[in-house]
C-alpha atoms as a PDB file:
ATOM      1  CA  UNK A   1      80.590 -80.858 -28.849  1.00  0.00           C
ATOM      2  CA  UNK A   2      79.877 -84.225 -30.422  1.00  0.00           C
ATOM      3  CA  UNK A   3      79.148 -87.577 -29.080  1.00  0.00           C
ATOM      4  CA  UNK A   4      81.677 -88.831 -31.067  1.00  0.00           C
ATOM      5  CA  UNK A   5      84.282 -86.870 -29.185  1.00  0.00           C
ATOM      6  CA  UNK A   6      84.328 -89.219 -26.305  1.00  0.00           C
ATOM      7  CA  UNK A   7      84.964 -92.540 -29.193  1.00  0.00           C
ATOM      8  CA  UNK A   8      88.658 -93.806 -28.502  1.00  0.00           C
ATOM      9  CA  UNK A   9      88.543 -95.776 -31.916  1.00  0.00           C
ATOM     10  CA  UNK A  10      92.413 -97.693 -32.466  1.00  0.00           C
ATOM     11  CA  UNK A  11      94.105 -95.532 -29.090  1.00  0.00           C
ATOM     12  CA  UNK A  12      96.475 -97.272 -27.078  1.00  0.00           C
ATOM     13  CA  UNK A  13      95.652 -97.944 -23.110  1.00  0.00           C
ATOM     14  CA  UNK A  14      97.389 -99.218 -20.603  1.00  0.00           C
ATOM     15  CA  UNK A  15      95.385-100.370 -17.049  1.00  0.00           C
ATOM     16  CA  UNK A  16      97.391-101.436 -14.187  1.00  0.00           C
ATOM     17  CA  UNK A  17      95.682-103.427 -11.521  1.00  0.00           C
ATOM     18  CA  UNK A  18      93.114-104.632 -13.893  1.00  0.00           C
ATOM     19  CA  UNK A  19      93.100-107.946 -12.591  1.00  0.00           C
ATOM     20  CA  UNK A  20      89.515-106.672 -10.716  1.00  0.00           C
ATOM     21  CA  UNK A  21      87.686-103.887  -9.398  1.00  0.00           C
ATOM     22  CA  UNK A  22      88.189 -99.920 -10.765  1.00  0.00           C
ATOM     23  CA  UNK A  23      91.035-101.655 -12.986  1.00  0.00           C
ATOM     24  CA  UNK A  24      88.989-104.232 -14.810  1.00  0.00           C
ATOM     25  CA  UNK A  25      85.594-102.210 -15.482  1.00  0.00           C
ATOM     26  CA  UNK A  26      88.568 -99.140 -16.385  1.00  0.00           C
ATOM     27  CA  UNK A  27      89.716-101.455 -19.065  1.00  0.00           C
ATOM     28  CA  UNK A  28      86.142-102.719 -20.406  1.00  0.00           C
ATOM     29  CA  UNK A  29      85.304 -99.689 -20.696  1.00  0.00           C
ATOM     30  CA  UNK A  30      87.906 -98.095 -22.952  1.00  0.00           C
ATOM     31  CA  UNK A  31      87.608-101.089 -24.900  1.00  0.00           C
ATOM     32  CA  UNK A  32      83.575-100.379 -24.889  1.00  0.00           C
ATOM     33  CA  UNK A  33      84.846 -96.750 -26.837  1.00  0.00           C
ATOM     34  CA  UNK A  34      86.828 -98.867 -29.241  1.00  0.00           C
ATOM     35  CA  UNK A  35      90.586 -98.631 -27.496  1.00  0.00           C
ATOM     36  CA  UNK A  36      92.867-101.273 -27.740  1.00  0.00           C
ATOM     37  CA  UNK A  37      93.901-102.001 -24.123  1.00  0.00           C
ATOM     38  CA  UNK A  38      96.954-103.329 -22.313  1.00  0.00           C
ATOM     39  CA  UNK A  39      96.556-104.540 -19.138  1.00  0.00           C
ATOM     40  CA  UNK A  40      98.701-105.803 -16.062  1.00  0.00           C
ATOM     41  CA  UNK A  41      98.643-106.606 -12.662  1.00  0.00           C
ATOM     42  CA  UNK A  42     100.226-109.793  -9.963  1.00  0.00           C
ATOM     43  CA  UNK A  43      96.574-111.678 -10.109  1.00  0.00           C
ATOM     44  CA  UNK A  44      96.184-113.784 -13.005  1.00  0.00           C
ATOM     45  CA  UNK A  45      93.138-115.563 -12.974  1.00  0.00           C
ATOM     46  CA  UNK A  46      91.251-112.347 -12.865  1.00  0.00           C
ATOM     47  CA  UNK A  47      93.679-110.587 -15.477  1.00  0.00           C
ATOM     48  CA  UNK A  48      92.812-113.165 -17.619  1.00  0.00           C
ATOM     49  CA  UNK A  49      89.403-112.566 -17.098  1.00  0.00           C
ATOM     50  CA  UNK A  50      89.925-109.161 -18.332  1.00  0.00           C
ATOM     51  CA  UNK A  51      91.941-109.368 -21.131  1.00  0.00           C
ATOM     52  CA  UNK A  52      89.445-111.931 -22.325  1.00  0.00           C
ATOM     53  CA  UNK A  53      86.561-109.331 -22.289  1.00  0.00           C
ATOM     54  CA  UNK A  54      88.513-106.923 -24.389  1.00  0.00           C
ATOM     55  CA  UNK A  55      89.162-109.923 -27.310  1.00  0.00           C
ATOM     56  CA  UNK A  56      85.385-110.507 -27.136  1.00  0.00           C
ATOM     57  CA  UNK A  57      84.705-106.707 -27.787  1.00  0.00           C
ATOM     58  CA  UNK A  58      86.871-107.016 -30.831  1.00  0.00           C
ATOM     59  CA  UNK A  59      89.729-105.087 -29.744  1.00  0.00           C
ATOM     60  CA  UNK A  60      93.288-105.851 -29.495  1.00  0.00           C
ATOM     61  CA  UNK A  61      95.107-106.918 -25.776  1.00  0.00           C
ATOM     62  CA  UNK A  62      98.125-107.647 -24.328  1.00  0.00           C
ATOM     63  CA  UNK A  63      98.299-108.608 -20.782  1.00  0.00           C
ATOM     64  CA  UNK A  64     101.540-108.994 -18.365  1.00  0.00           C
ATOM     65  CA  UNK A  65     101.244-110.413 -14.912  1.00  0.00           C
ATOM     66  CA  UNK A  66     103.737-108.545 -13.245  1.00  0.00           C
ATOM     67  CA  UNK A  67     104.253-106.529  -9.972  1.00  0.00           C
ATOM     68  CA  UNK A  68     103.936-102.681 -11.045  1.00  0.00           C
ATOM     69  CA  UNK A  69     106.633-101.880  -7.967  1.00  0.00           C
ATOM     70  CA  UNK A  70     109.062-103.172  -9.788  1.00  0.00           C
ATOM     71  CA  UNK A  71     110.864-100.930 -12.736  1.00  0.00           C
ATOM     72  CA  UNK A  72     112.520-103.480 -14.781  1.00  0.00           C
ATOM     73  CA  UNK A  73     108.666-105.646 -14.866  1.00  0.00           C
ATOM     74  CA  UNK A  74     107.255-102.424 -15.720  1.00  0.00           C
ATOM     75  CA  UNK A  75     109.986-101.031 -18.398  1.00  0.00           C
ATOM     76  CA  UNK A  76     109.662-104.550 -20.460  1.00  0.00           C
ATOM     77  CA  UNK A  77     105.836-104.987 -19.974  1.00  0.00           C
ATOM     78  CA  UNK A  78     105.620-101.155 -21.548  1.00  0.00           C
ATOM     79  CA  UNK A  79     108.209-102.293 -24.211  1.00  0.00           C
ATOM     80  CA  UNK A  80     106.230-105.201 -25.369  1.00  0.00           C
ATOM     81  CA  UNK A  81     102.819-103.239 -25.300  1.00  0.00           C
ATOM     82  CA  UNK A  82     104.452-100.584 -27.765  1.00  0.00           C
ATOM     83  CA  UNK A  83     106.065-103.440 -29.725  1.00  0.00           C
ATOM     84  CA  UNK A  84     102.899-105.449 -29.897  1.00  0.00           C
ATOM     85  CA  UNK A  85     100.094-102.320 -30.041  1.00  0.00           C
ATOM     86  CA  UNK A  86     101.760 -99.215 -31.389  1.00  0.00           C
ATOM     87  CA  UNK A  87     102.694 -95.930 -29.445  1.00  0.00           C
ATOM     88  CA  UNK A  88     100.962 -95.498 -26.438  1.00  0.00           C
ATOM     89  CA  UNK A  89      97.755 -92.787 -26.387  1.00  0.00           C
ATOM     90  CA  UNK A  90      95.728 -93.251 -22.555  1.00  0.00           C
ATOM     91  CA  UNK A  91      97.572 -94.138 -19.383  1.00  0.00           C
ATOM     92  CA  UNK A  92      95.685 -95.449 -16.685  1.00  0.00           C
ATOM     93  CA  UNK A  93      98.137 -95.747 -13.357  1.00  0.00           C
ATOM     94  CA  UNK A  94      95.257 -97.722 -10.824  1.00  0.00           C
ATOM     95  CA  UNK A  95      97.324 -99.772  -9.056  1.00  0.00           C
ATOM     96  CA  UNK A  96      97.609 -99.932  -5.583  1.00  0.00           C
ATOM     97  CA  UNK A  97      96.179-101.103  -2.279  1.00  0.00           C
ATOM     98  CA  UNK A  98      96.680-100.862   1.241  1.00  0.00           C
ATOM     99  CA  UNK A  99      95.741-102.492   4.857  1.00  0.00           C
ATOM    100  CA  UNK A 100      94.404-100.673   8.304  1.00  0.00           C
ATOM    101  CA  UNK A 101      96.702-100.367  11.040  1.00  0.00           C
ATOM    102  CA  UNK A 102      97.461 -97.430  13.590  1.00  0.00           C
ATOM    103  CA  UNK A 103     101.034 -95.916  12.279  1.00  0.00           C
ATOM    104  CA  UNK A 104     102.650 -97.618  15.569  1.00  0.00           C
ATOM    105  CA  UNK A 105     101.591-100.773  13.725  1.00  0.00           C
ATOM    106  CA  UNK A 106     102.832-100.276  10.867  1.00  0.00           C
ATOM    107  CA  UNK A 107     107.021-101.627  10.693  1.00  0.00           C
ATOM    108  CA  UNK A 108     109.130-100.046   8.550  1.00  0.00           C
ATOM    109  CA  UNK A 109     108.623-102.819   5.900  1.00  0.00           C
ATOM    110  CA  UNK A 110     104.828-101.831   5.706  1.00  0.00           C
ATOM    111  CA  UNK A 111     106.000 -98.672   5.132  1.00  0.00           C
ATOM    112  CA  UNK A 112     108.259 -99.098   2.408  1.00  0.00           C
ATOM    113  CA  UNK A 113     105.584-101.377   0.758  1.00  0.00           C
ATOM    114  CA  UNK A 114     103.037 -98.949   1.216  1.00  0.00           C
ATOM    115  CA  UNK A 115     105.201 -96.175  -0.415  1.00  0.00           C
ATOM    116  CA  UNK A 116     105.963 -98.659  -3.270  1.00  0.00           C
ATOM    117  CA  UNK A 117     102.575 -99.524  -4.547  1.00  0.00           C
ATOM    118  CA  UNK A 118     101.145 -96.299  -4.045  1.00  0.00           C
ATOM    119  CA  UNK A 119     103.538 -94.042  -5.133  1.00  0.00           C
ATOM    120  CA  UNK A 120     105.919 -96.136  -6.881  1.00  0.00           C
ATOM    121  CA  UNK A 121     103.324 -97.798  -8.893  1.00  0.00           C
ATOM    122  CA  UNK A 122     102.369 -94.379 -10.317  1.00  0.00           C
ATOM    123  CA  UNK A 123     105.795 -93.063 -11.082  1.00  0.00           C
ATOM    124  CA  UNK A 124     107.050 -96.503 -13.077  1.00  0.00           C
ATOM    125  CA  UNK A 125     103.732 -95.847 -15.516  1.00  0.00           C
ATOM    126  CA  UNK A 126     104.837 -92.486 -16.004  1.00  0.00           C
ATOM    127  CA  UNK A 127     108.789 -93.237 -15.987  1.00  0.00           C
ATOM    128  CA  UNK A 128     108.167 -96.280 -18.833  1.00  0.00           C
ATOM    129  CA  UNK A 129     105.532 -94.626 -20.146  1.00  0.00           C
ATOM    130  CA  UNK A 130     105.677 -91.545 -21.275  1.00  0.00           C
ATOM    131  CA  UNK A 131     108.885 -92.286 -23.548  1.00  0.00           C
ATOM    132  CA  UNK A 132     106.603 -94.694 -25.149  1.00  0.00           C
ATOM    133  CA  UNK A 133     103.632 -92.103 -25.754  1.00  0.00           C
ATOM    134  CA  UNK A 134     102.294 -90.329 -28.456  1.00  0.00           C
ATOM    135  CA  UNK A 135     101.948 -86.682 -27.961  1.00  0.00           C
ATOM    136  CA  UNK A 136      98.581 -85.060 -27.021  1.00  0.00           C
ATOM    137  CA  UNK A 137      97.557 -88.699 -24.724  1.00  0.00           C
ATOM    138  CA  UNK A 138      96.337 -88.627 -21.322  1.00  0.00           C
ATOM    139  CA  UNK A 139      97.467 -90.097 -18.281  1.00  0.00           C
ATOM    140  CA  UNK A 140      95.180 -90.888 -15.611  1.00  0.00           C
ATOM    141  CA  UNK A 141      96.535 -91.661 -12.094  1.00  0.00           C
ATOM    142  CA  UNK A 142      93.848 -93.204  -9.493  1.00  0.00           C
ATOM    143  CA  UNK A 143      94.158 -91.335  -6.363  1.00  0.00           C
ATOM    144  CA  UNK A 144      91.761 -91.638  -3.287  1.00  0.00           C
ATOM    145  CA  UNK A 145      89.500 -88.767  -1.385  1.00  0.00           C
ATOM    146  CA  UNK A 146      92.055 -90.139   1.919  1.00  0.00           C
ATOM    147  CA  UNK A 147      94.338 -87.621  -0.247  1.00  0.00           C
ATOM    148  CA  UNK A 148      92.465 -84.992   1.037  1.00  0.00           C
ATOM    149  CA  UNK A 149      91.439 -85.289   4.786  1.00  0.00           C
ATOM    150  CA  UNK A 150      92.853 -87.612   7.910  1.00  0.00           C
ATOM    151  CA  UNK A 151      92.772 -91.127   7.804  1.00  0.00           C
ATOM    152  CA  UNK A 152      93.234 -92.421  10.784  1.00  0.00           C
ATOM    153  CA  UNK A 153      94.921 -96.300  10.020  1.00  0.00           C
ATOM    154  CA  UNK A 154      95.595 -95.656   6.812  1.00  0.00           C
ATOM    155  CA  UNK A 155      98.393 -92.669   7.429  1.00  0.00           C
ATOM    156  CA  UNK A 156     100.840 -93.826   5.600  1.00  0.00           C
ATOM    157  CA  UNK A 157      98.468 -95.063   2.515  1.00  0.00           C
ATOM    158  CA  UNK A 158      96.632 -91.577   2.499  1.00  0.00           C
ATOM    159  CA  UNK A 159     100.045 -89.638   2.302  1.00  0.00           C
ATOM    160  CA  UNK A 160     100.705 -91.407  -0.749  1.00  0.00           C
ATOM    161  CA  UNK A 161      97.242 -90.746  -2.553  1.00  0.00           C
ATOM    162  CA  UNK A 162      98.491 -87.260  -1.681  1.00  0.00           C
ATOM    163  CA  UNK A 163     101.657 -87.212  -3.444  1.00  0.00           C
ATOM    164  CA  UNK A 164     100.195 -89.219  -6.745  1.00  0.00           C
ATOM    165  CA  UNK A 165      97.841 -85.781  -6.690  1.00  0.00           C
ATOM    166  CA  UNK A 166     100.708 -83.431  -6.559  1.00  0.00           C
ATOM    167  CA  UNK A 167     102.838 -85.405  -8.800  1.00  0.00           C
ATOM    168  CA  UNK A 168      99.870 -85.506 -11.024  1.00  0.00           C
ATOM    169  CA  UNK A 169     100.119 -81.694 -11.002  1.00  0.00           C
ATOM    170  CA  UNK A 170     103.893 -81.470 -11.570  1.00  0.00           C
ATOM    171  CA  UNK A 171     103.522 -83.759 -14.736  1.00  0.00           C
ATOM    172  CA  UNK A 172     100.520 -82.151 -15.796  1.00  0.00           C
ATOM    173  CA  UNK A 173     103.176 -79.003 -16.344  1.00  0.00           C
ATOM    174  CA  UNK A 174     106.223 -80.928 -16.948  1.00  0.00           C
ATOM    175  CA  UNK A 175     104.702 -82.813 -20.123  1.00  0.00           C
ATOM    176  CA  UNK A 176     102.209 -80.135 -21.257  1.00  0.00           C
ATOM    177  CA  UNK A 177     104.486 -79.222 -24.095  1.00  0.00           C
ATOM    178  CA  UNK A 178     104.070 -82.500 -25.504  1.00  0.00           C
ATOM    179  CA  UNK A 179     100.044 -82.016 -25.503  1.00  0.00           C
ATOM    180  CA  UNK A 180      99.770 -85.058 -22.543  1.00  0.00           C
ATOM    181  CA  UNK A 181      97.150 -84.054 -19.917  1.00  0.00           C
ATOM    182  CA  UNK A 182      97.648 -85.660 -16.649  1.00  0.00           C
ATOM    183  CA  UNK A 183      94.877 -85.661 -14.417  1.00  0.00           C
ATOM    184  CA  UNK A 184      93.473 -87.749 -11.174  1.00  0.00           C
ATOM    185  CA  UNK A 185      90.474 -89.505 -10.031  1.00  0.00           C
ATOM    186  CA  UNK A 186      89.435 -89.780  -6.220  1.00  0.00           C
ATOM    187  CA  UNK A 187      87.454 -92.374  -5.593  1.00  0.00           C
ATOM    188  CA  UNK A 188      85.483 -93.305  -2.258  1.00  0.00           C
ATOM    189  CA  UNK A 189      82.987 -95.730  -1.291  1.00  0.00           C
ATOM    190  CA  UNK A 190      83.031 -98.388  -4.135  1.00  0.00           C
ATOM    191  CA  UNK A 191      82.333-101.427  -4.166  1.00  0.00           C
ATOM    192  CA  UNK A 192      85.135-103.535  -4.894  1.00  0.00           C
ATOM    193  CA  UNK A 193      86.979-106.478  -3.009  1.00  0.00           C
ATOM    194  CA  UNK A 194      89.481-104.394  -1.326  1.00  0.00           C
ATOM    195  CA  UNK A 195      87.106-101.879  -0.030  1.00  0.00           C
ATOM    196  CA  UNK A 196      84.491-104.067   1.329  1.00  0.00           C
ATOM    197  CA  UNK A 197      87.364-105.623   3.624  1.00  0.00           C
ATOM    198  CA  UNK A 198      88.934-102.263   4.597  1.00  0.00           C
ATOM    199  CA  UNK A 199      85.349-101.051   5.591  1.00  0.00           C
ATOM    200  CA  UNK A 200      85.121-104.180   7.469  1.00  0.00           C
ATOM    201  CA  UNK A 201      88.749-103.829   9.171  1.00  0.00           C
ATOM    202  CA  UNK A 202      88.506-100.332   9.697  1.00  0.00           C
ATOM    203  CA  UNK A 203      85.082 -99.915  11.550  1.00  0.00           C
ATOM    204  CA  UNK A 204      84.417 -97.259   9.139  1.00  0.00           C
ATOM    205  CA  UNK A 205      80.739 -98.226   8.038  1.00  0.00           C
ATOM    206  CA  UNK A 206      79.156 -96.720  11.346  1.00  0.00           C
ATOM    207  CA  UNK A 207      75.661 -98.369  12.174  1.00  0.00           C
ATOM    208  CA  UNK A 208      72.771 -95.493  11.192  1.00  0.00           C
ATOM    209  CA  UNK A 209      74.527 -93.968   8.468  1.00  0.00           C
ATOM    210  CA  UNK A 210      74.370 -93.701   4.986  1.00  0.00           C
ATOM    211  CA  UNK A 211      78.158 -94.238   3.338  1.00  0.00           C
ATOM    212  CA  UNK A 212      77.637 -91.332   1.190  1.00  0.00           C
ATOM    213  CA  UNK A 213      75.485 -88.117   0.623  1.00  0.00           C
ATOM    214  CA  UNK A 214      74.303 -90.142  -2.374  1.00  0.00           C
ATOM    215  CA  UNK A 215      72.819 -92.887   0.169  1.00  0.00           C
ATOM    216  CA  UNK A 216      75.115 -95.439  -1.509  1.00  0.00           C
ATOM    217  CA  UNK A 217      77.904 -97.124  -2.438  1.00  0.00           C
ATOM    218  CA  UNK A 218      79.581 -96.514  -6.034  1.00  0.00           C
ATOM    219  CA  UNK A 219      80.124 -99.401  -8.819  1.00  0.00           C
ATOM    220  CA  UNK A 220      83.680 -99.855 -10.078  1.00  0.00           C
ATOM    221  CA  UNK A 221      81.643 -98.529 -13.587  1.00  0.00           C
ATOM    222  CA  UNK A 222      81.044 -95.276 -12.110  1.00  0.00           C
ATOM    223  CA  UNK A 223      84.913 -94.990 -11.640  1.00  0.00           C
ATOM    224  CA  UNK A 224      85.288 -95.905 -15.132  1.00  0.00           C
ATOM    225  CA  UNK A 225      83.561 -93.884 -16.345  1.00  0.00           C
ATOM    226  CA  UNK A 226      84.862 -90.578 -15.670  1.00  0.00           C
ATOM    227  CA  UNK A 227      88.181 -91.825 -16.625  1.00  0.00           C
ATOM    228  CA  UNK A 228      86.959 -92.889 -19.691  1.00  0.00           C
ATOM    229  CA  UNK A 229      85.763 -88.870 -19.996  1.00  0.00           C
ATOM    230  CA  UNK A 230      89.813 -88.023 -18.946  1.00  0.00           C
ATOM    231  CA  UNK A 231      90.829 -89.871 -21.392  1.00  0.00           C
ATOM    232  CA  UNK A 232      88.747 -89.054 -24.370  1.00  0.00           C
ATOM    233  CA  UNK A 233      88.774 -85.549 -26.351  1.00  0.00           C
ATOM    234  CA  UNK A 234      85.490 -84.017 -24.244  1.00  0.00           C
ATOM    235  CA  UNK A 235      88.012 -83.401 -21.575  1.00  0.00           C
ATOM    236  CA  UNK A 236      91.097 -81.855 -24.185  1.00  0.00           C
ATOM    237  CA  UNK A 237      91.521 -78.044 -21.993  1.00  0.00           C
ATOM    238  CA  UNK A 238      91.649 -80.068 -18.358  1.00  0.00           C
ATOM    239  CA  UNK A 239      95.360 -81.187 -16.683  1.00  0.00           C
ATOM    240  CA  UNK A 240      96.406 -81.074 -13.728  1.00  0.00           C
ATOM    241  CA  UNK A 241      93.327 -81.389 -11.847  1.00  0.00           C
ATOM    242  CA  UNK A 242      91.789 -84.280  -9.596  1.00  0.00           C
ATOM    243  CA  UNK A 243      87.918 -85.039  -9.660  1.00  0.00           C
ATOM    244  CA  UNK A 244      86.490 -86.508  -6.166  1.00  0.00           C
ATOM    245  CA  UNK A 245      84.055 -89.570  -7.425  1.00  0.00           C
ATOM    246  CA  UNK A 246      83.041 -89.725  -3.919  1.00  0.00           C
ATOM    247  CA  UNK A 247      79.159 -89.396  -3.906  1.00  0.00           C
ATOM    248  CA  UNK A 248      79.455 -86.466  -2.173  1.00  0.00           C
ATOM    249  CA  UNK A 249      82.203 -87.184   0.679  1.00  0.00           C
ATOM    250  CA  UNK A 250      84.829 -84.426   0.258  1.00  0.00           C
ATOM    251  CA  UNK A 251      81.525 -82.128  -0.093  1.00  0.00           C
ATOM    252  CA  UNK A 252      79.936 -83.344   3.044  1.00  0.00           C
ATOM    253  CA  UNK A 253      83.617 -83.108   5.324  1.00  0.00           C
ATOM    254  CA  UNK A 254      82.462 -84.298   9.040  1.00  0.00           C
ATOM    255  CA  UNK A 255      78.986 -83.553   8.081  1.00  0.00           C
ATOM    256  CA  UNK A 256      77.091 -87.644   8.187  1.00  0.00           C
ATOM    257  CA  UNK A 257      73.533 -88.476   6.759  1.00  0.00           C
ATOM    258  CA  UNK A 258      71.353 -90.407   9.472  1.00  0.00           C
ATOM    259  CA  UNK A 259      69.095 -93.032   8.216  1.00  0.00           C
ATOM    260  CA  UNK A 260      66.384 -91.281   9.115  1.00  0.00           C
ATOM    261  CA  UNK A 261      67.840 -88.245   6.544  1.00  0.00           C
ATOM    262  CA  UNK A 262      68.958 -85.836   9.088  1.00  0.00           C
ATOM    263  CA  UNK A 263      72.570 -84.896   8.874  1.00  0.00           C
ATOM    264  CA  UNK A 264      74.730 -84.592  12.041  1.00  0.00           C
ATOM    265  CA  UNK A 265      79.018 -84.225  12.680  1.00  0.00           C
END
């Protein structure tokens, strides 16, 4: 093992949803390890943002504001980032979002929406993709620990985070011939716009309780980072697998840390 196995010097990497967040510090990051990095996502201002921080690292970008739920957006926007960058090496399907609402609240156009840029998001980087991709790349598909447990107001959202996991597995076997490892993050707890309102809407930040085992919230950077470690040559025998970067949730299951330190259900 050598530090310089984790170096993505002149790859290819795509971010969706890198407008902020997981998606942003994702992209900075691989940029940090010398990738060249496409990026995309429906927010401009902060794409730009984003793709300007890759140009200042010295890397190549290309950056399409576009809505990842829709194929044709996402076929072009992969078309031009071939055309533009070369064949594509690291995937990086992050996309995605949801809102908190009992399922009886939730109308059949919530639904649909909720299927589309959870699920839908993750198949049209892998459908646009892969045909684009040199062999032995990885593709990294941002999942959520909801995948694993209940989550009450969220059903619909959590289902989805499920079936990005065992899609991740499928394609993990499907494109292993080609050398492509396919693998999943979970992540919980981080600090990003979107989760500091759905903590907020949700009640889920109970009063005398640490978020975490860890006693704290995670930094988008933390996320990156073990993505980065997906994507890079240290992590060349693992596919098909999803890695909880929780802080300890999907350890802890109903078991809480007090304030005080004492644990209770």
């Amino acid at each position: 093992m050598h530090v310089d196995q984790l170096r993505l010097d002149d790859k290819v990497a795509v971010v969706t949803g890198a407008a902020q967040g997981i998606g942003a510090a994702t992209a900075l990051a691989l940029a940090d390890l010398g990738a060249h990095v496409a990026v995309c996502d429906l927010v401009e201002e902060g794409l730009t943002t984003t793709a300007q921080g890759i140009a200042e690292r010295g890397r190549k970008v290309h950056a399409g504001v576009l809505d990842c739920r829709e194929s044709d957006s996402m076929d072009q926007f992969f078309g031009a980032v071939h055309d533009q960058l070369g064949p594509i090496d690291i995937i990086v399907n992050n996309a995605g979002g949801g809102f908190w609402s009992t399922f009886d609240g939730v109308s059949l156009k919530g639904e649909n929406m909720l299927i589309r840029e959870n699920f839908g998001t993750v198949t049209n980087g892998v459908r646009y993709g892969v045909p684009r991709m040199n062999d032995g790349g990885s593709i990294i598909n941002v999942t959520s620990v909801e995948a694993y447990h209940a989550a009450p107001g969220f059903a619909v959202y959590a289902a989805m985070k499920a079936a990005v996991q065992q899609f991740t597995q499928s394609m993990a076997v499907e494109l292993g011939g080609r050398g492509i490892r396919v693998n999943c993050i979970a992540p919980d707890m981080t600090k990003t716009p979107g989760d500091d309102q759905l903590g907020e809407d949700s009640g889920a930040l109970i009063e005398g309780l640490h978020p975490t085992p860890l006693r704290r919230w995670a930094v988008p950077e933390e996320q990156a980072s073990v993505v980065c470690f997906l994507a890079s040559d240290l992590a060349s025998f693992i596919t098909g697998t999803s890695i909880p970067v929780d802080g300890g949730t999907t350890a802890a299951a109903a078991w809480k840390v007090r304030l005080d330190g004492t644990f209770g259900m």
